[in-house]
PDB file of N, CA and C in Angstrom:
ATOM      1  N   UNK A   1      14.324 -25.908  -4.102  1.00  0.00           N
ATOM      2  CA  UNK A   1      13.129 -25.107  -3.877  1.00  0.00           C
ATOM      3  C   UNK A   1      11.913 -26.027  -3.859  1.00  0.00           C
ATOM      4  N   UNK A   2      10.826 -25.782  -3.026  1.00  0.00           N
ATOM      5  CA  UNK A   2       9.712 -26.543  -2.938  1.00  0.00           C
ATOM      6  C   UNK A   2       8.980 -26.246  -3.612  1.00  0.00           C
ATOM      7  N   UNK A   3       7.942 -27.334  -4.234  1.00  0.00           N
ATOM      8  CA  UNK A   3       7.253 -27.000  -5.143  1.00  0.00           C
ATOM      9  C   UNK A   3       6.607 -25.729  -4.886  1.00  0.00           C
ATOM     10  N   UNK A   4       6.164 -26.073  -3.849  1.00  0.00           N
ATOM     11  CA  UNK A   4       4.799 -25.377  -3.142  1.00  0.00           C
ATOM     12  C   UNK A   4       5.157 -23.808  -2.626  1.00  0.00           C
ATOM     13  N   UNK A   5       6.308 -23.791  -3.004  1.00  0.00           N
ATOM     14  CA  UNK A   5       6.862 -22.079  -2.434  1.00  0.00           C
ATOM     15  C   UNK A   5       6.675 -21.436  -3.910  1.00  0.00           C
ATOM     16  N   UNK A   6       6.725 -21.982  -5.232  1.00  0.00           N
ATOM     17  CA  UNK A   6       6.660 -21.087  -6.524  1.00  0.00           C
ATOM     18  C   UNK A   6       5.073 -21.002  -6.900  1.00  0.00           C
ATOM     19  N   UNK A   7       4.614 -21.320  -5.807  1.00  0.00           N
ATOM     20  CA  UNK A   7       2.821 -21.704  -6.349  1.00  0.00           C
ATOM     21  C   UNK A   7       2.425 -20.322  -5.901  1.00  0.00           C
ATOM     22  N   UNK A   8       1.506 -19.366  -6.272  1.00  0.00           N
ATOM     23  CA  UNK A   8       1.329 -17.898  -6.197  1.00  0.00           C
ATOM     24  C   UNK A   8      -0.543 -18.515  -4.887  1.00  0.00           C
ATOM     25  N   UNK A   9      -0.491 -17.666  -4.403  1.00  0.00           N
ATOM     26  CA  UNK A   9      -1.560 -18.084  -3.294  1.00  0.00           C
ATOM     27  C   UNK A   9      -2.844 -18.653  -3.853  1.00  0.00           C
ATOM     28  N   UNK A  10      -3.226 -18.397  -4.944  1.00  0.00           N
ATOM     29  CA  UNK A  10      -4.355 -18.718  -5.110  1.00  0.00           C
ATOM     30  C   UNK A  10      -4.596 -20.361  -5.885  1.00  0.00           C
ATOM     31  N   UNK A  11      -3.105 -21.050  -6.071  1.00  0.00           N
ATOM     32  CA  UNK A  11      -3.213 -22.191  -6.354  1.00  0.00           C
ATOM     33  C   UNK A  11      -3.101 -23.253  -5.485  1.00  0.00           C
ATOM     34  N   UNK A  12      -2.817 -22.462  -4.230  1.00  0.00           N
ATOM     35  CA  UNK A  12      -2.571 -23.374  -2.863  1.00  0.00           C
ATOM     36  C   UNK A  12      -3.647 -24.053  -2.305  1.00  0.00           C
ATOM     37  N   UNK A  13      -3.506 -25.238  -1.387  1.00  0.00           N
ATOM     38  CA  UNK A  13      -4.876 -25.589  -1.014  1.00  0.00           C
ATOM     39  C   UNK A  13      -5.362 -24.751   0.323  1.00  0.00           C
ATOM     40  N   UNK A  14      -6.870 -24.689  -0.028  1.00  0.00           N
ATOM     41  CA  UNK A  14      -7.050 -23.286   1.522  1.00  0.00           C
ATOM     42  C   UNK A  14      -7.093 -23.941   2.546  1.00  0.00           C
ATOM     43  N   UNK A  15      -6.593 -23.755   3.553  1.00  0.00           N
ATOM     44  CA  UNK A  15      -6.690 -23.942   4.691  1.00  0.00           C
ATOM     45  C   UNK A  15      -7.866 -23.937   5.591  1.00  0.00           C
ATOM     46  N   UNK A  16      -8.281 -24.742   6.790  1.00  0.00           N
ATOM     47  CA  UNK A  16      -9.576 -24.621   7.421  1.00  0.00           C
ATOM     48  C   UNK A  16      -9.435 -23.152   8.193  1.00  0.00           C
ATOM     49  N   UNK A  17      -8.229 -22.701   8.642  1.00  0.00           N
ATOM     50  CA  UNK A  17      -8.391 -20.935   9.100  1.00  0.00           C
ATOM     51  C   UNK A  17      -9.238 -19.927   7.902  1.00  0.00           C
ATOM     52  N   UNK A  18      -8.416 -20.346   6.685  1.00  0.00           N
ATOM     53  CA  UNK A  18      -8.631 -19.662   5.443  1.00  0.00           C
ATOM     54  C   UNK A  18     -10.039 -19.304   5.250  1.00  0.00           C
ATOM     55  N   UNK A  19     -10.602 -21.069   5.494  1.00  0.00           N
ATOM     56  CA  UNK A  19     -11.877 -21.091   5.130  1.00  0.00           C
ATOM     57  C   UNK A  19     -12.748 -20.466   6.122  1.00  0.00           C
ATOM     58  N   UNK A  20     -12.377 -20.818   7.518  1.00  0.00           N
ATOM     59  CA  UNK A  20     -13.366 -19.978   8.309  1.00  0.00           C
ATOM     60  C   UNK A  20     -13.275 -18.244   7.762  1.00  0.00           C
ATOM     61  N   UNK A  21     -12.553 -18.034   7.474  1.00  0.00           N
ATOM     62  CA  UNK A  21     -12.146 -16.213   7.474  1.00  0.00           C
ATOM     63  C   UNK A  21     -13.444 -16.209   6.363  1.00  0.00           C
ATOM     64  N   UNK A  22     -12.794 -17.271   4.796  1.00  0.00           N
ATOM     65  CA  UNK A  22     -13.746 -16.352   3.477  1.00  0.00           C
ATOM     66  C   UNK A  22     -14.909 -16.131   4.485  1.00  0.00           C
ATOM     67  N   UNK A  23     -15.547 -17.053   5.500  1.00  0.00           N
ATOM     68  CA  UNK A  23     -17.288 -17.525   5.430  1.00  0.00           C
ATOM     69  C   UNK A  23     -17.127 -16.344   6.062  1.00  0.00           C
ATOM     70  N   UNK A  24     -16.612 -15.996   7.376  1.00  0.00           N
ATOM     71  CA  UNK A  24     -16.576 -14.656   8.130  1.00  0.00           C
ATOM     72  C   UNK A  24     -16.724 -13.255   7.351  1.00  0.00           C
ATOM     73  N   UNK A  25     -15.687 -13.081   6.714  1.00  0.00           N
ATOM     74  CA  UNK A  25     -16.094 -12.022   5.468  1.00  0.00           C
ATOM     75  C   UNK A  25     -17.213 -12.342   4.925  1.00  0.00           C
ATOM     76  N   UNK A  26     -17.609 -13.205   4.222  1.00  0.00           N
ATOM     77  CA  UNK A  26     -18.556 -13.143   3.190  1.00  0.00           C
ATOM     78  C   UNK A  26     -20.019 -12.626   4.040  1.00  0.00           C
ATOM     79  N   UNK A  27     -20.290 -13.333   5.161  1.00  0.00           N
ATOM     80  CA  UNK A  27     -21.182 -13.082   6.581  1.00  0.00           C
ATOM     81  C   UNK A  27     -21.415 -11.836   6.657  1.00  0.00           C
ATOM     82  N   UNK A  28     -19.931 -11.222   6.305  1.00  0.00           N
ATOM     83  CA  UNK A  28     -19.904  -9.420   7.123  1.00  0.00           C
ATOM     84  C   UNK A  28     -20.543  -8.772   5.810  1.00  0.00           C
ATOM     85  N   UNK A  29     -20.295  -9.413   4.616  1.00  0.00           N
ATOM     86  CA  UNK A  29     -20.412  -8.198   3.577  1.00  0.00           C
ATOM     87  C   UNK A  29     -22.258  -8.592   3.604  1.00  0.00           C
ATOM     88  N   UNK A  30     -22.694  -9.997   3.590  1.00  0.00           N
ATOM     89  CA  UNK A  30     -24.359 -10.081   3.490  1.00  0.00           C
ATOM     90  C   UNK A  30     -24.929  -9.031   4.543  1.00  0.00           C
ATOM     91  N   UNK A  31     -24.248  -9.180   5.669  1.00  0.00           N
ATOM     92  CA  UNK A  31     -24.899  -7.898   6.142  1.00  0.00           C
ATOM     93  C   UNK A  31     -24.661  -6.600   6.179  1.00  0.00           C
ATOM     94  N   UNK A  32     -24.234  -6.167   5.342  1.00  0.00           N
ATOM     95  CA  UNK A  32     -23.732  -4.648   5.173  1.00  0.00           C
ATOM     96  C   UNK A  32     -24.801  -4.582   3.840  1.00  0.00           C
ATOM     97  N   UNK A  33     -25.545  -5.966   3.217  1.00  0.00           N
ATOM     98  CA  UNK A  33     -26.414  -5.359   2.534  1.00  0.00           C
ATOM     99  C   UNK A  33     -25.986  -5.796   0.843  1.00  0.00           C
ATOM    100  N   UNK A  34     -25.282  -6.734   1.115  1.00  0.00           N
ATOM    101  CA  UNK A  34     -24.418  -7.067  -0.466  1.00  0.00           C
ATOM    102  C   UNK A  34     -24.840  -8.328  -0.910  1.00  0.00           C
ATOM    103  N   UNK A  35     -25.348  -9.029  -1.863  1.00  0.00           N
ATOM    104  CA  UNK A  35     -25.940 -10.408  -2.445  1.00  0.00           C
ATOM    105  C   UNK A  35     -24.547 -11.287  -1.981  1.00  0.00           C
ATOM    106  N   UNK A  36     -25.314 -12.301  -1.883  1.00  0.00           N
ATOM    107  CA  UNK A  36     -24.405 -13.546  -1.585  1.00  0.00           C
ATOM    108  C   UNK A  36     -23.479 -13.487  -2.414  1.00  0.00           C
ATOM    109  N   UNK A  37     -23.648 -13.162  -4.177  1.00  0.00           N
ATOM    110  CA  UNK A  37     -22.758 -13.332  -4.643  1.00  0.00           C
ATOM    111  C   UNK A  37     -21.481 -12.503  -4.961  1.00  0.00           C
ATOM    112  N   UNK A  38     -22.056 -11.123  -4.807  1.00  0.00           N
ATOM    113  CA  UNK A  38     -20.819 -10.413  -4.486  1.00  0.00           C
ATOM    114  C   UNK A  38     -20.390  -9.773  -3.079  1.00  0.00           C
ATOM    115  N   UNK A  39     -20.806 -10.517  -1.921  1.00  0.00           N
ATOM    116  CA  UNK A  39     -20.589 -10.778  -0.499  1.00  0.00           C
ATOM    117  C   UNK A  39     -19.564 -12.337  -0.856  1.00  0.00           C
ATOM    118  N   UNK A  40     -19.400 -12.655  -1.985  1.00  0.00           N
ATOM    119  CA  UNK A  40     -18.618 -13.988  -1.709  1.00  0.00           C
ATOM    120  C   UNK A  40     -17.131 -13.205  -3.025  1.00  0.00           C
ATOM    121  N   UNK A  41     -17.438 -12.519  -3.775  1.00  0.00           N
ATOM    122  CA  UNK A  41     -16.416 -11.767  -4.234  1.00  0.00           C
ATOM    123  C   UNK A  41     -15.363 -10.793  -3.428  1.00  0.00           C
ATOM    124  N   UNK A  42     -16.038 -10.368  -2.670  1.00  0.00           N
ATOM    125  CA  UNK A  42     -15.948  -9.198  -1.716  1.00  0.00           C
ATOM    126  C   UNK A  42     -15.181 -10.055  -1.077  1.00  0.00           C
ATOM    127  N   UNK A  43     -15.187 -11.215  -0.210  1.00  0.00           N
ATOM    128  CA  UNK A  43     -14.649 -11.954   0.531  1.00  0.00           C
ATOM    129  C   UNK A  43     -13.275 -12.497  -0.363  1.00  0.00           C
ATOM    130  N   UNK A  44     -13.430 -13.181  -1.436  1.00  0.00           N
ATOM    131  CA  UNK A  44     -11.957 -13.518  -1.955  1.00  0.00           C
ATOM    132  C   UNK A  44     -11.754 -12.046  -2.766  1.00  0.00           C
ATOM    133  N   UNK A  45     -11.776 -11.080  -2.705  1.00  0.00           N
ATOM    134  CA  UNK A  45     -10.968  -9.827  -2.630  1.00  0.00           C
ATOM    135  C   UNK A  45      -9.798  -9.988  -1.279  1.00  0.00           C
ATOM    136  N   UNK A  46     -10.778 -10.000  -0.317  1.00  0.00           N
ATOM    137  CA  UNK A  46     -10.104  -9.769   1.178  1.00  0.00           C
ATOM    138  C   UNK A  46      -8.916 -11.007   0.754  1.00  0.00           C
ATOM    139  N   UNK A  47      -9.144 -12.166   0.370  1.00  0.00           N
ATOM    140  CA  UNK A  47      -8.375 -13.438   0.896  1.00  0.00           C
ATOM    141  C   UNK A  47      -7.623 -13.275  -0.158  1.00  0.00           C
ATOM    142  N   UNK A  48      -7.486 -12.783  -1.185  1.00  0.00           N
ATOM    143  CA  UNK A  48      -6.654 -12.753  -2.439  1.00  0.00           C
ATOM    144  C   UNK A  48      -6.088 -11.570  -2.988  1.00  0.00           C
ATOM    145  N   UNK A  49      -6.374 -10.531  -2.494  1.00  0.00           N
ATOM    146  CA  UNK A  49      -6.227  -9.361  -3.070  1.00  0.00           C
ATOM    147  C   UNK A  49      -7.447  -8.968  -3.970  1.00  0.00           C
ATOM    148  N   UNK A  50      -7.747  -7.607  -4.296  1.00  0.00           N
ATOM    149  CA  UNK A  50      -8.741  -6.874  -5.462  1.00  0.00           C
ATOM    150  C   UNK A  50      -8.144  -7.559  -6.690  1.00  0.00           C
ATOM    151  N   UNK A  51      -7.047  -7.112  -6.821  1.00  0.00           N
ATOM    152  CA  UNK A  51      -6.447  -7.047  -8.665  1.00  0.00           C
ATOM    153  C   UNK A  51      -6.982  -8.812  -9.146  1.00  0.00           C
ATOM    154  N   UNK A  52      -7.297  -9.572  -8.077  1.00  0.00           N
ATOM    155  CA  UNK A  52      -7.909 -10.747  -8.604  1.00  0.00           C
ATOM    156  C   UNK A  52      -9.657 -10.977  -8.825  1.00  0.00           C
ATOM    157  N   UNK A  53      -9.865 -10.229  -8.353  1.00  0.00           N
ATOM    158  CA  UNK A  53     -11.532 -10.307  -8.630  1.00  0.00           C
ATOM    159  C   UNK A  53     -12.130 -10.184  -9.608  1.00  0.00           C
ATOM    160  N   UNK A  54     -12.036 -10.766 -10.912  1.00  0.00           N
ATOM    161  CA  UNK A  54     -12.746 -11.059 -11.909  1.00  0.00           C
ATOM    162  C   UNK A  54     -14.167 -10.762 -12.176  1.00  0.00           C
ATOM    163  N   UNK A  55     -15.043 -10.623 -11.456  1.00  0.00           N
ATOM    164  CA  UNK A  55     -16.449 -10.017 -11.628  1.00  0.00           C
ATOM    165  C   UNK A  55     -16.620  -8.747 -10.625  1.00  0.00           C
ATOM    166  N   UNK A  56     -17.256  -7.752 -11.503  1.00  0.00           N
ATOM    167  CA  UNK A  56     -17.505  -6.628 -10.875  1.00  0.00           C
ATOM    168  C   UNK A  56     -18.839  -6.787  -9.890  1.00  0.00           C
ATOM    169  N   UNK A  57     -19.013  -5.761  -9.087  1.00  0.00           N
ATOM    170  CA  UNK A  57     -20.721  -6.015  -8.301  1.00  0.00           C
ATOM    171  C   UNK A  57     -21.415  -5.618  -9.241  1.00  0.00           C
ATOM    172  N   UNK A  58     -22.627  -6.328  -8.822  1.00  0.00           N
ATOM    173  CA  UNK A  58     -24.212  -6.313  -9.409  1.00  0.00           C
ATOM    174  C   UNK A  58     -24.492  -4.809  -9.372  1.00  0.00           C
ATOM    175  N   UNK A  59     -25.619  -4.986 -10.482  1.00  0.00           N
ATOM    176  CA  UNK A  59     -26.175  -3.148 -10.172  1.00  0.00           C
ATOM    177  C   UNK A  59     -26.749  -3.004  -8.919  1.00  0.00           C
ATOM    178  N   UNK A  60     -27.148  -3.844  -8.612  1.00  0.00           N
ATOM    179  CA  UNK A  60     -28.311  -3.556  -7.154  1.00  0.00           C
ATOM    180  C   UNK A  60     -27.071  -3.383  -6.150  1.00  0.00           C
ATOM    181  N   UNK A  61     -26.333  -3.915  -5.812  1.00  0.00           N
ATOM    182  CA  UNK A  61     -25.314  -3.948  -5.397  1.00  0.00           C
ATOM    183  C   UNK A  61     -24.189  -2.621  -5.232  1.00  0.00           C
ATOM    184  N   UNK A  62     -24.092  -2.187  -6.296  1.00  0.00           N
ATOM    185  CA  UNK A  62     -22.661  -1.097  -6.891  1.00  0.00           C
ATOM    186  C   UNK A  62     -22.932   0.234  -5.857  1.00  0.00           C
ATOM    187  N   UNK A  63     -24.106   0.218  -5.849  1.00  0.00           N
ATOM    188  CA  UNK A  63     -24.562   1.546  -4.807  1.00  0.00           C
ATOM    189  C   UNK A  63     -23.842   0.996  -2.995  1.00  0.00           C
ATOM    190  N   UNK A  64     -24.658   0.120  -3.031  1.00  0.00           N
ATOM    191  CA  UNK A  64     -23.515   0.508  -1.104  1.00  0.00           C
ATOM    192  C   UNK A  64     -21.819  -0.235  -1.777  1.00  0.00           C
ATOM    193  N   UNK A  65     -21.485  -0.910  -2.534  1.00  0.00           N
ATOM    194  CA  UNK A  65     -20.108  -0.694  -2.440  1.00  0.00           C
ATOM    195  C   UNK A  65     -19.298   0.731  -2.623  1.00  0.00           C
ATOM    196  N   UNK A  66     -20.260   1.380  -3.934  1.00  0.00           N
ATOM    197  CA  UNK A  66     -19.499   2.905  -3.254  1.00  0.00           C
ATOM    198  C   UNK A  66     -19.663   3.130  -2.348  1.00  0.00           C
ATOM    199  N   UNK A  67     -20.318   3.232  -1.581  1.00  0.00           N
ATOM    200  CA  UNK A  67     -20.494   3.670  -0.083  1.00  0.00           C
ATOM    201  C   UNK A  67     -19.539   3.257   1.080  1.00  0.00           C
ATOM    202  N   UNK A  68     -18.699   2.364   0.798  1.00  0.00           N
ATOM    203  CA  UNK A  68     -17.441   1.812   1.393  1.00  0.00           C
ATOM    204  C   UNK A  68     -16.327   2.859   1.203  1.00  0.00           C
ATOM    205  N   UNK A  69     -15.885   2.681   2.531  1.00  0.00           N
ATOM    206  CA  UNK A  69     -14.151   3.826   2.388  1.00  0.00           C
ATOM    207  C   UNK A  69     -13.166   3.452   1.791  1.00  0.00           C
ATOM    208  N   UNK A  70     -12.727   2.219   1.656  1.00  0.00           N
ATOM    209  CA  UNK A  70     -11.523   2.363   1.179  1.00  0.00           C
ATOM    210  C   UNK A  70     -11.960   1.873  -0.434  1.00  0.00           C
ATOM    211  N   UNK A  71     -10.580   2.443  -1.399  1.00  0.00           N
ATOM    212  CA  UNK A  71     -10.487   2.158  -2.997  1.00  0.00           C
ATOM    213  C   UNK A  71     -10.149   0.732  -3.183  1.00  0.00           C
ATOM    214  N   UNK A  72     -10.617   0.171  -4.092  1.00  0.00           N
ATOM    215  CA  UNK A  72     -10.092  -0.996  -4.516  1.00  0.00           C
ATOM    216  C   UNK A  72      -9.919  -1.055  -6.081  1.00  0.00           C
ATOM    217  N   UNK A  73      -8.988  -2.122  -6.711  1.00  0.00           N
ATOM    218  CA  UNK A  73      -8.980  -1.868  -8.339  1.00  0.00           C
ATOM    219  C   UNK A  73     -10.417  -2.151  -8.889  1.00  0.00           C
ATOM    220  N   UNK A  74     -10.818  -1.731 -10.012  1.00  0.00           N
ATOM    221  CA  UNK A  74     -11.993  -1.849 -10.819  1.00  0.00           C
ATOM    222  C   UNK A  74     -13.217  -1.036 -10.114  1.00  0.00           C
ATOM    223  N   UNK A  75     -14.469  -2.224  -9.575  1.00  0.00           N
ATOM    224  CA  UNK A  75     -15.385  -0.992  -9.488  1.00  0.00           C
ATOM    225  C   UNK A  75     -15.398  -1.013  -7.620  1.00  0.00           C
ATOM    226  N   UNK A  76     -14.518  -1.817  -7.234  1.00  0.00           N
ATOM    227  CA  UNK A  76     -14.997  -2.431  -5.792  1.00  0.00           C
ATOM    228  C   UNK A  76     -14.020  -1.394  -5.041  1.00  0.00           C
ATOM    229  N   UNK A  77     -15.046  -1.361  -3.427  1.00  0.00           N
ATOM    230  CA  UNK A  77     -14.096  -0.481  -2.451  1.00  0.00           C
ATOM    231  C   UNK A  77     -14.791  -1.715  -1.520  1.00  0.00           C
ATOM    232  N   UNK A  78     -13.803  -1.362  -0.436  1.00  0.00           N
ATOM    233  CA  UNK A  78     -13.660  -2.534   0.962  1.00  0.00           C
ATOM    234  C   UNK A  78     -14.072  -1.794   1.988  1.00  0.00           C
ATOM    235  N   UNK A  79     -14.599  -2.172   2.956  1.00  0.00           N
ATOM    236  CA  UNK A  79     -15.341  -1.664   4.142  1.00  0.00           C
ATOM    237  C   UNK A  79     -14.398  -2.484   5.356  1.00  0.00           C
ATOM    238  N   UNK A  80     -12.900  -2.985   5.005  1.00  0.00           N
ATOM    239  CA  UNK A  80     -12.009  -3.284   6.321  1.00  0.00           C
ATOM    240  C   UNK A  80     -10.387  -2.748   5.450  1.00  0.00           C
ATOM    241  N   UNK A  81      -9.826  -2.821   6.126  1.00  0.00           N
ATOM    242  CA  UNK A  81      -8.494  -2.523   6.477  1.00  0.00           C
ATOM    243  C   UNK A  81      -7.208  -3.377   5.892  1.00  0.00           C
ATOM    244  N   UNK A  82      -8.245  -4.523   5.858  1.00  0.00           N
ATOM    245  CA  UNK A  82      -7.174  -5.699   5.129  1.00  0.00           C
ATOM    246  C   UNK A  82      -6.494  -5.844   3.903  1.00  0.00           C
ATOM    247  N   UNK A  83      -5.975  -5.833   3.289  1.00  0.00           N
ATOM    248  CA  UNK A  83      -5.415  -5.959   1.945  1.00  0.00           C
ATOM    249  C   UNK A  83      -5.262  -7.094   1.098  1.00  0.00           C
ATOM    250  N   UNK A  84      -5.492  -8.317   2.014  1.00  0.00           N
ATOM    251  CA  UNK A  84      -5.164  -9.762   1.124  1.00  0.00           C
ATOM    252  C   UNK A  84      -4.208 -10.319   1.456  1.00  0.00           C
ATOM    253  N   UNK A  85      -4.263 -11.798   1.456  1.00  0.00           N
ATOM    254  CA  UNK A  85      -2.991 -12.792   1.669  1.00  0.00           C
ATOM    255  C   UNK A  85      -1.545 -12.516   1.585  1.00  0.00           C
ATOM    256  N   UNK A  86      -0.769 -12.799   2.130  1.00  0.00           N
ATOM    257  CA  UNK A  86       0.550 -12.419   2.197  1.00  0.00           C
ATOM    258  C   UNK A  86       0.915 -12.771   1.219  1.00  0.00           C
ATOM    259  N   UNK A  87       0.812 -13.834   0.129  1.00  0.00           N
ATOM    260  CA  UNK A  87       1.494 -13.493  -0.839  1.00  0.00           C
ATOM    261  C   UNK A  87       0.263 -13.463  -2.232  1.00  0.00           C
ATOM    262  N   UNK A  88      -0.412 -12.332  -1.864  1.00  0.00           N
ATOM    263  CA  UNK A  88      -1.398 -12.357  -3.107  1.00  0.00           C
ATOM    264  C   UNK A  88      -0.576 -11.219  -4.405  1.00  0.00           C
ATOM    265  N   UNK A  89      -1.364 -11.098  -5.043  1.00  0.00           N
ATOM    266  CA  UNK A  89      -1.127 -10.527  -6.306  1.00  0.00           C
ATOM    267  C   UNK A  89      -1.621  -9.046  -6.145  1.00  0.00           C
ATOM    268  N   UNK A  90      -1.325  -8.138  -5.469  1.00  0.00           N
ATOM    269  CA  UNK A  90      -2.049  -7.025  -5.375  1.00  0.00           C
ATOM    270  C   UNK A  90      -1.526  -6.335  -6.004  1.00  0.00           C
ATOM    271  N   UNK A  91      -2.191  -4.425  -6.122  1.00  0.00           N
ATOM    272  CA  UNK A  91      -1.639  -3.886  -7.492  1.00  0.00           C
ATOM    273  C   UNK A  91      -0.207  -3.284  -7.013  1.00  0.00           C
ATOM    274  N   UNK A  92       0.397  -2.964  -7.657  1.00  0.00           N
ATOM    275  CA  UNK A  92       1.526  -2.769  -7.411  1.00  0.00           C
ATOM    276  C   UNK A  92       1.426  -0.881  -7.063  1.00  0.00           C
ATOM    277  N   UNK A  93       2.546  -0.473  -6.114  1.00  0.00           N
ATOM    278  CA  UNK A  93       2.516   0.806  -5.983  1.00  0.00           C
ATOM    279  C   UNK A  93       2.642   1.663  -7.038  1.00  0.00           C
ATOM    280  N   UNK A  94       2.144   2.636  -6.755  1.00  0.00           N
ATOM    281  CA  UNK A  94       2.225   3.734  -7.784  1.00  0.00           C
ATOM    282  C   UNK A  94       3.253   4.651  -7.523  1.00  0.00           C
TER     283      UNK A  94
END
């Protein structure tokens, strides 16, 4: 077995696709109106899954993330379709 196949996604090194995507997301969420810094959470949500996002949004903030359609774990909802890296850590079905 390769090392690099028991490594869970987020210890891997990112890739320059990877990286263009976070900046792309992060781009989409500043303009939907979200601080850089949780426009850059919001983004490794997308690239990692929710169940990894360690900081919740800002107060100024928390208002248009409710305003997003889809649920995410904790306080965050997503405004795309995506779910996260193929092999991220997401929550498990219910």
């Amino acid at each position: 077995m390769k090392a690099s196949t028991s490594l869970c996604a987020q210890d891997r090194v990112e890739t320059l696709r990877q990286t263009r995507t976070f900046d792309s997301t992060k781009t989409h969420y500043v303009g939907l109106g979200l601080c850089r810094a949780c426009a850059a959470q919001a983004a490794w949500g997308h690239q990692l899954g929710f169940s990894r996002v360690t900081k919740q949004p800002c107060d100024e903030c928390q208002p248009i993330v409710d305003r997003f359609p889809r649920a995410r774990p904790g306080k965050w909802r997503s405004y795309s379709m995506r779910n996260g890296a193929k092999f991220s850590l997401g929550v498990p079905p219910a």
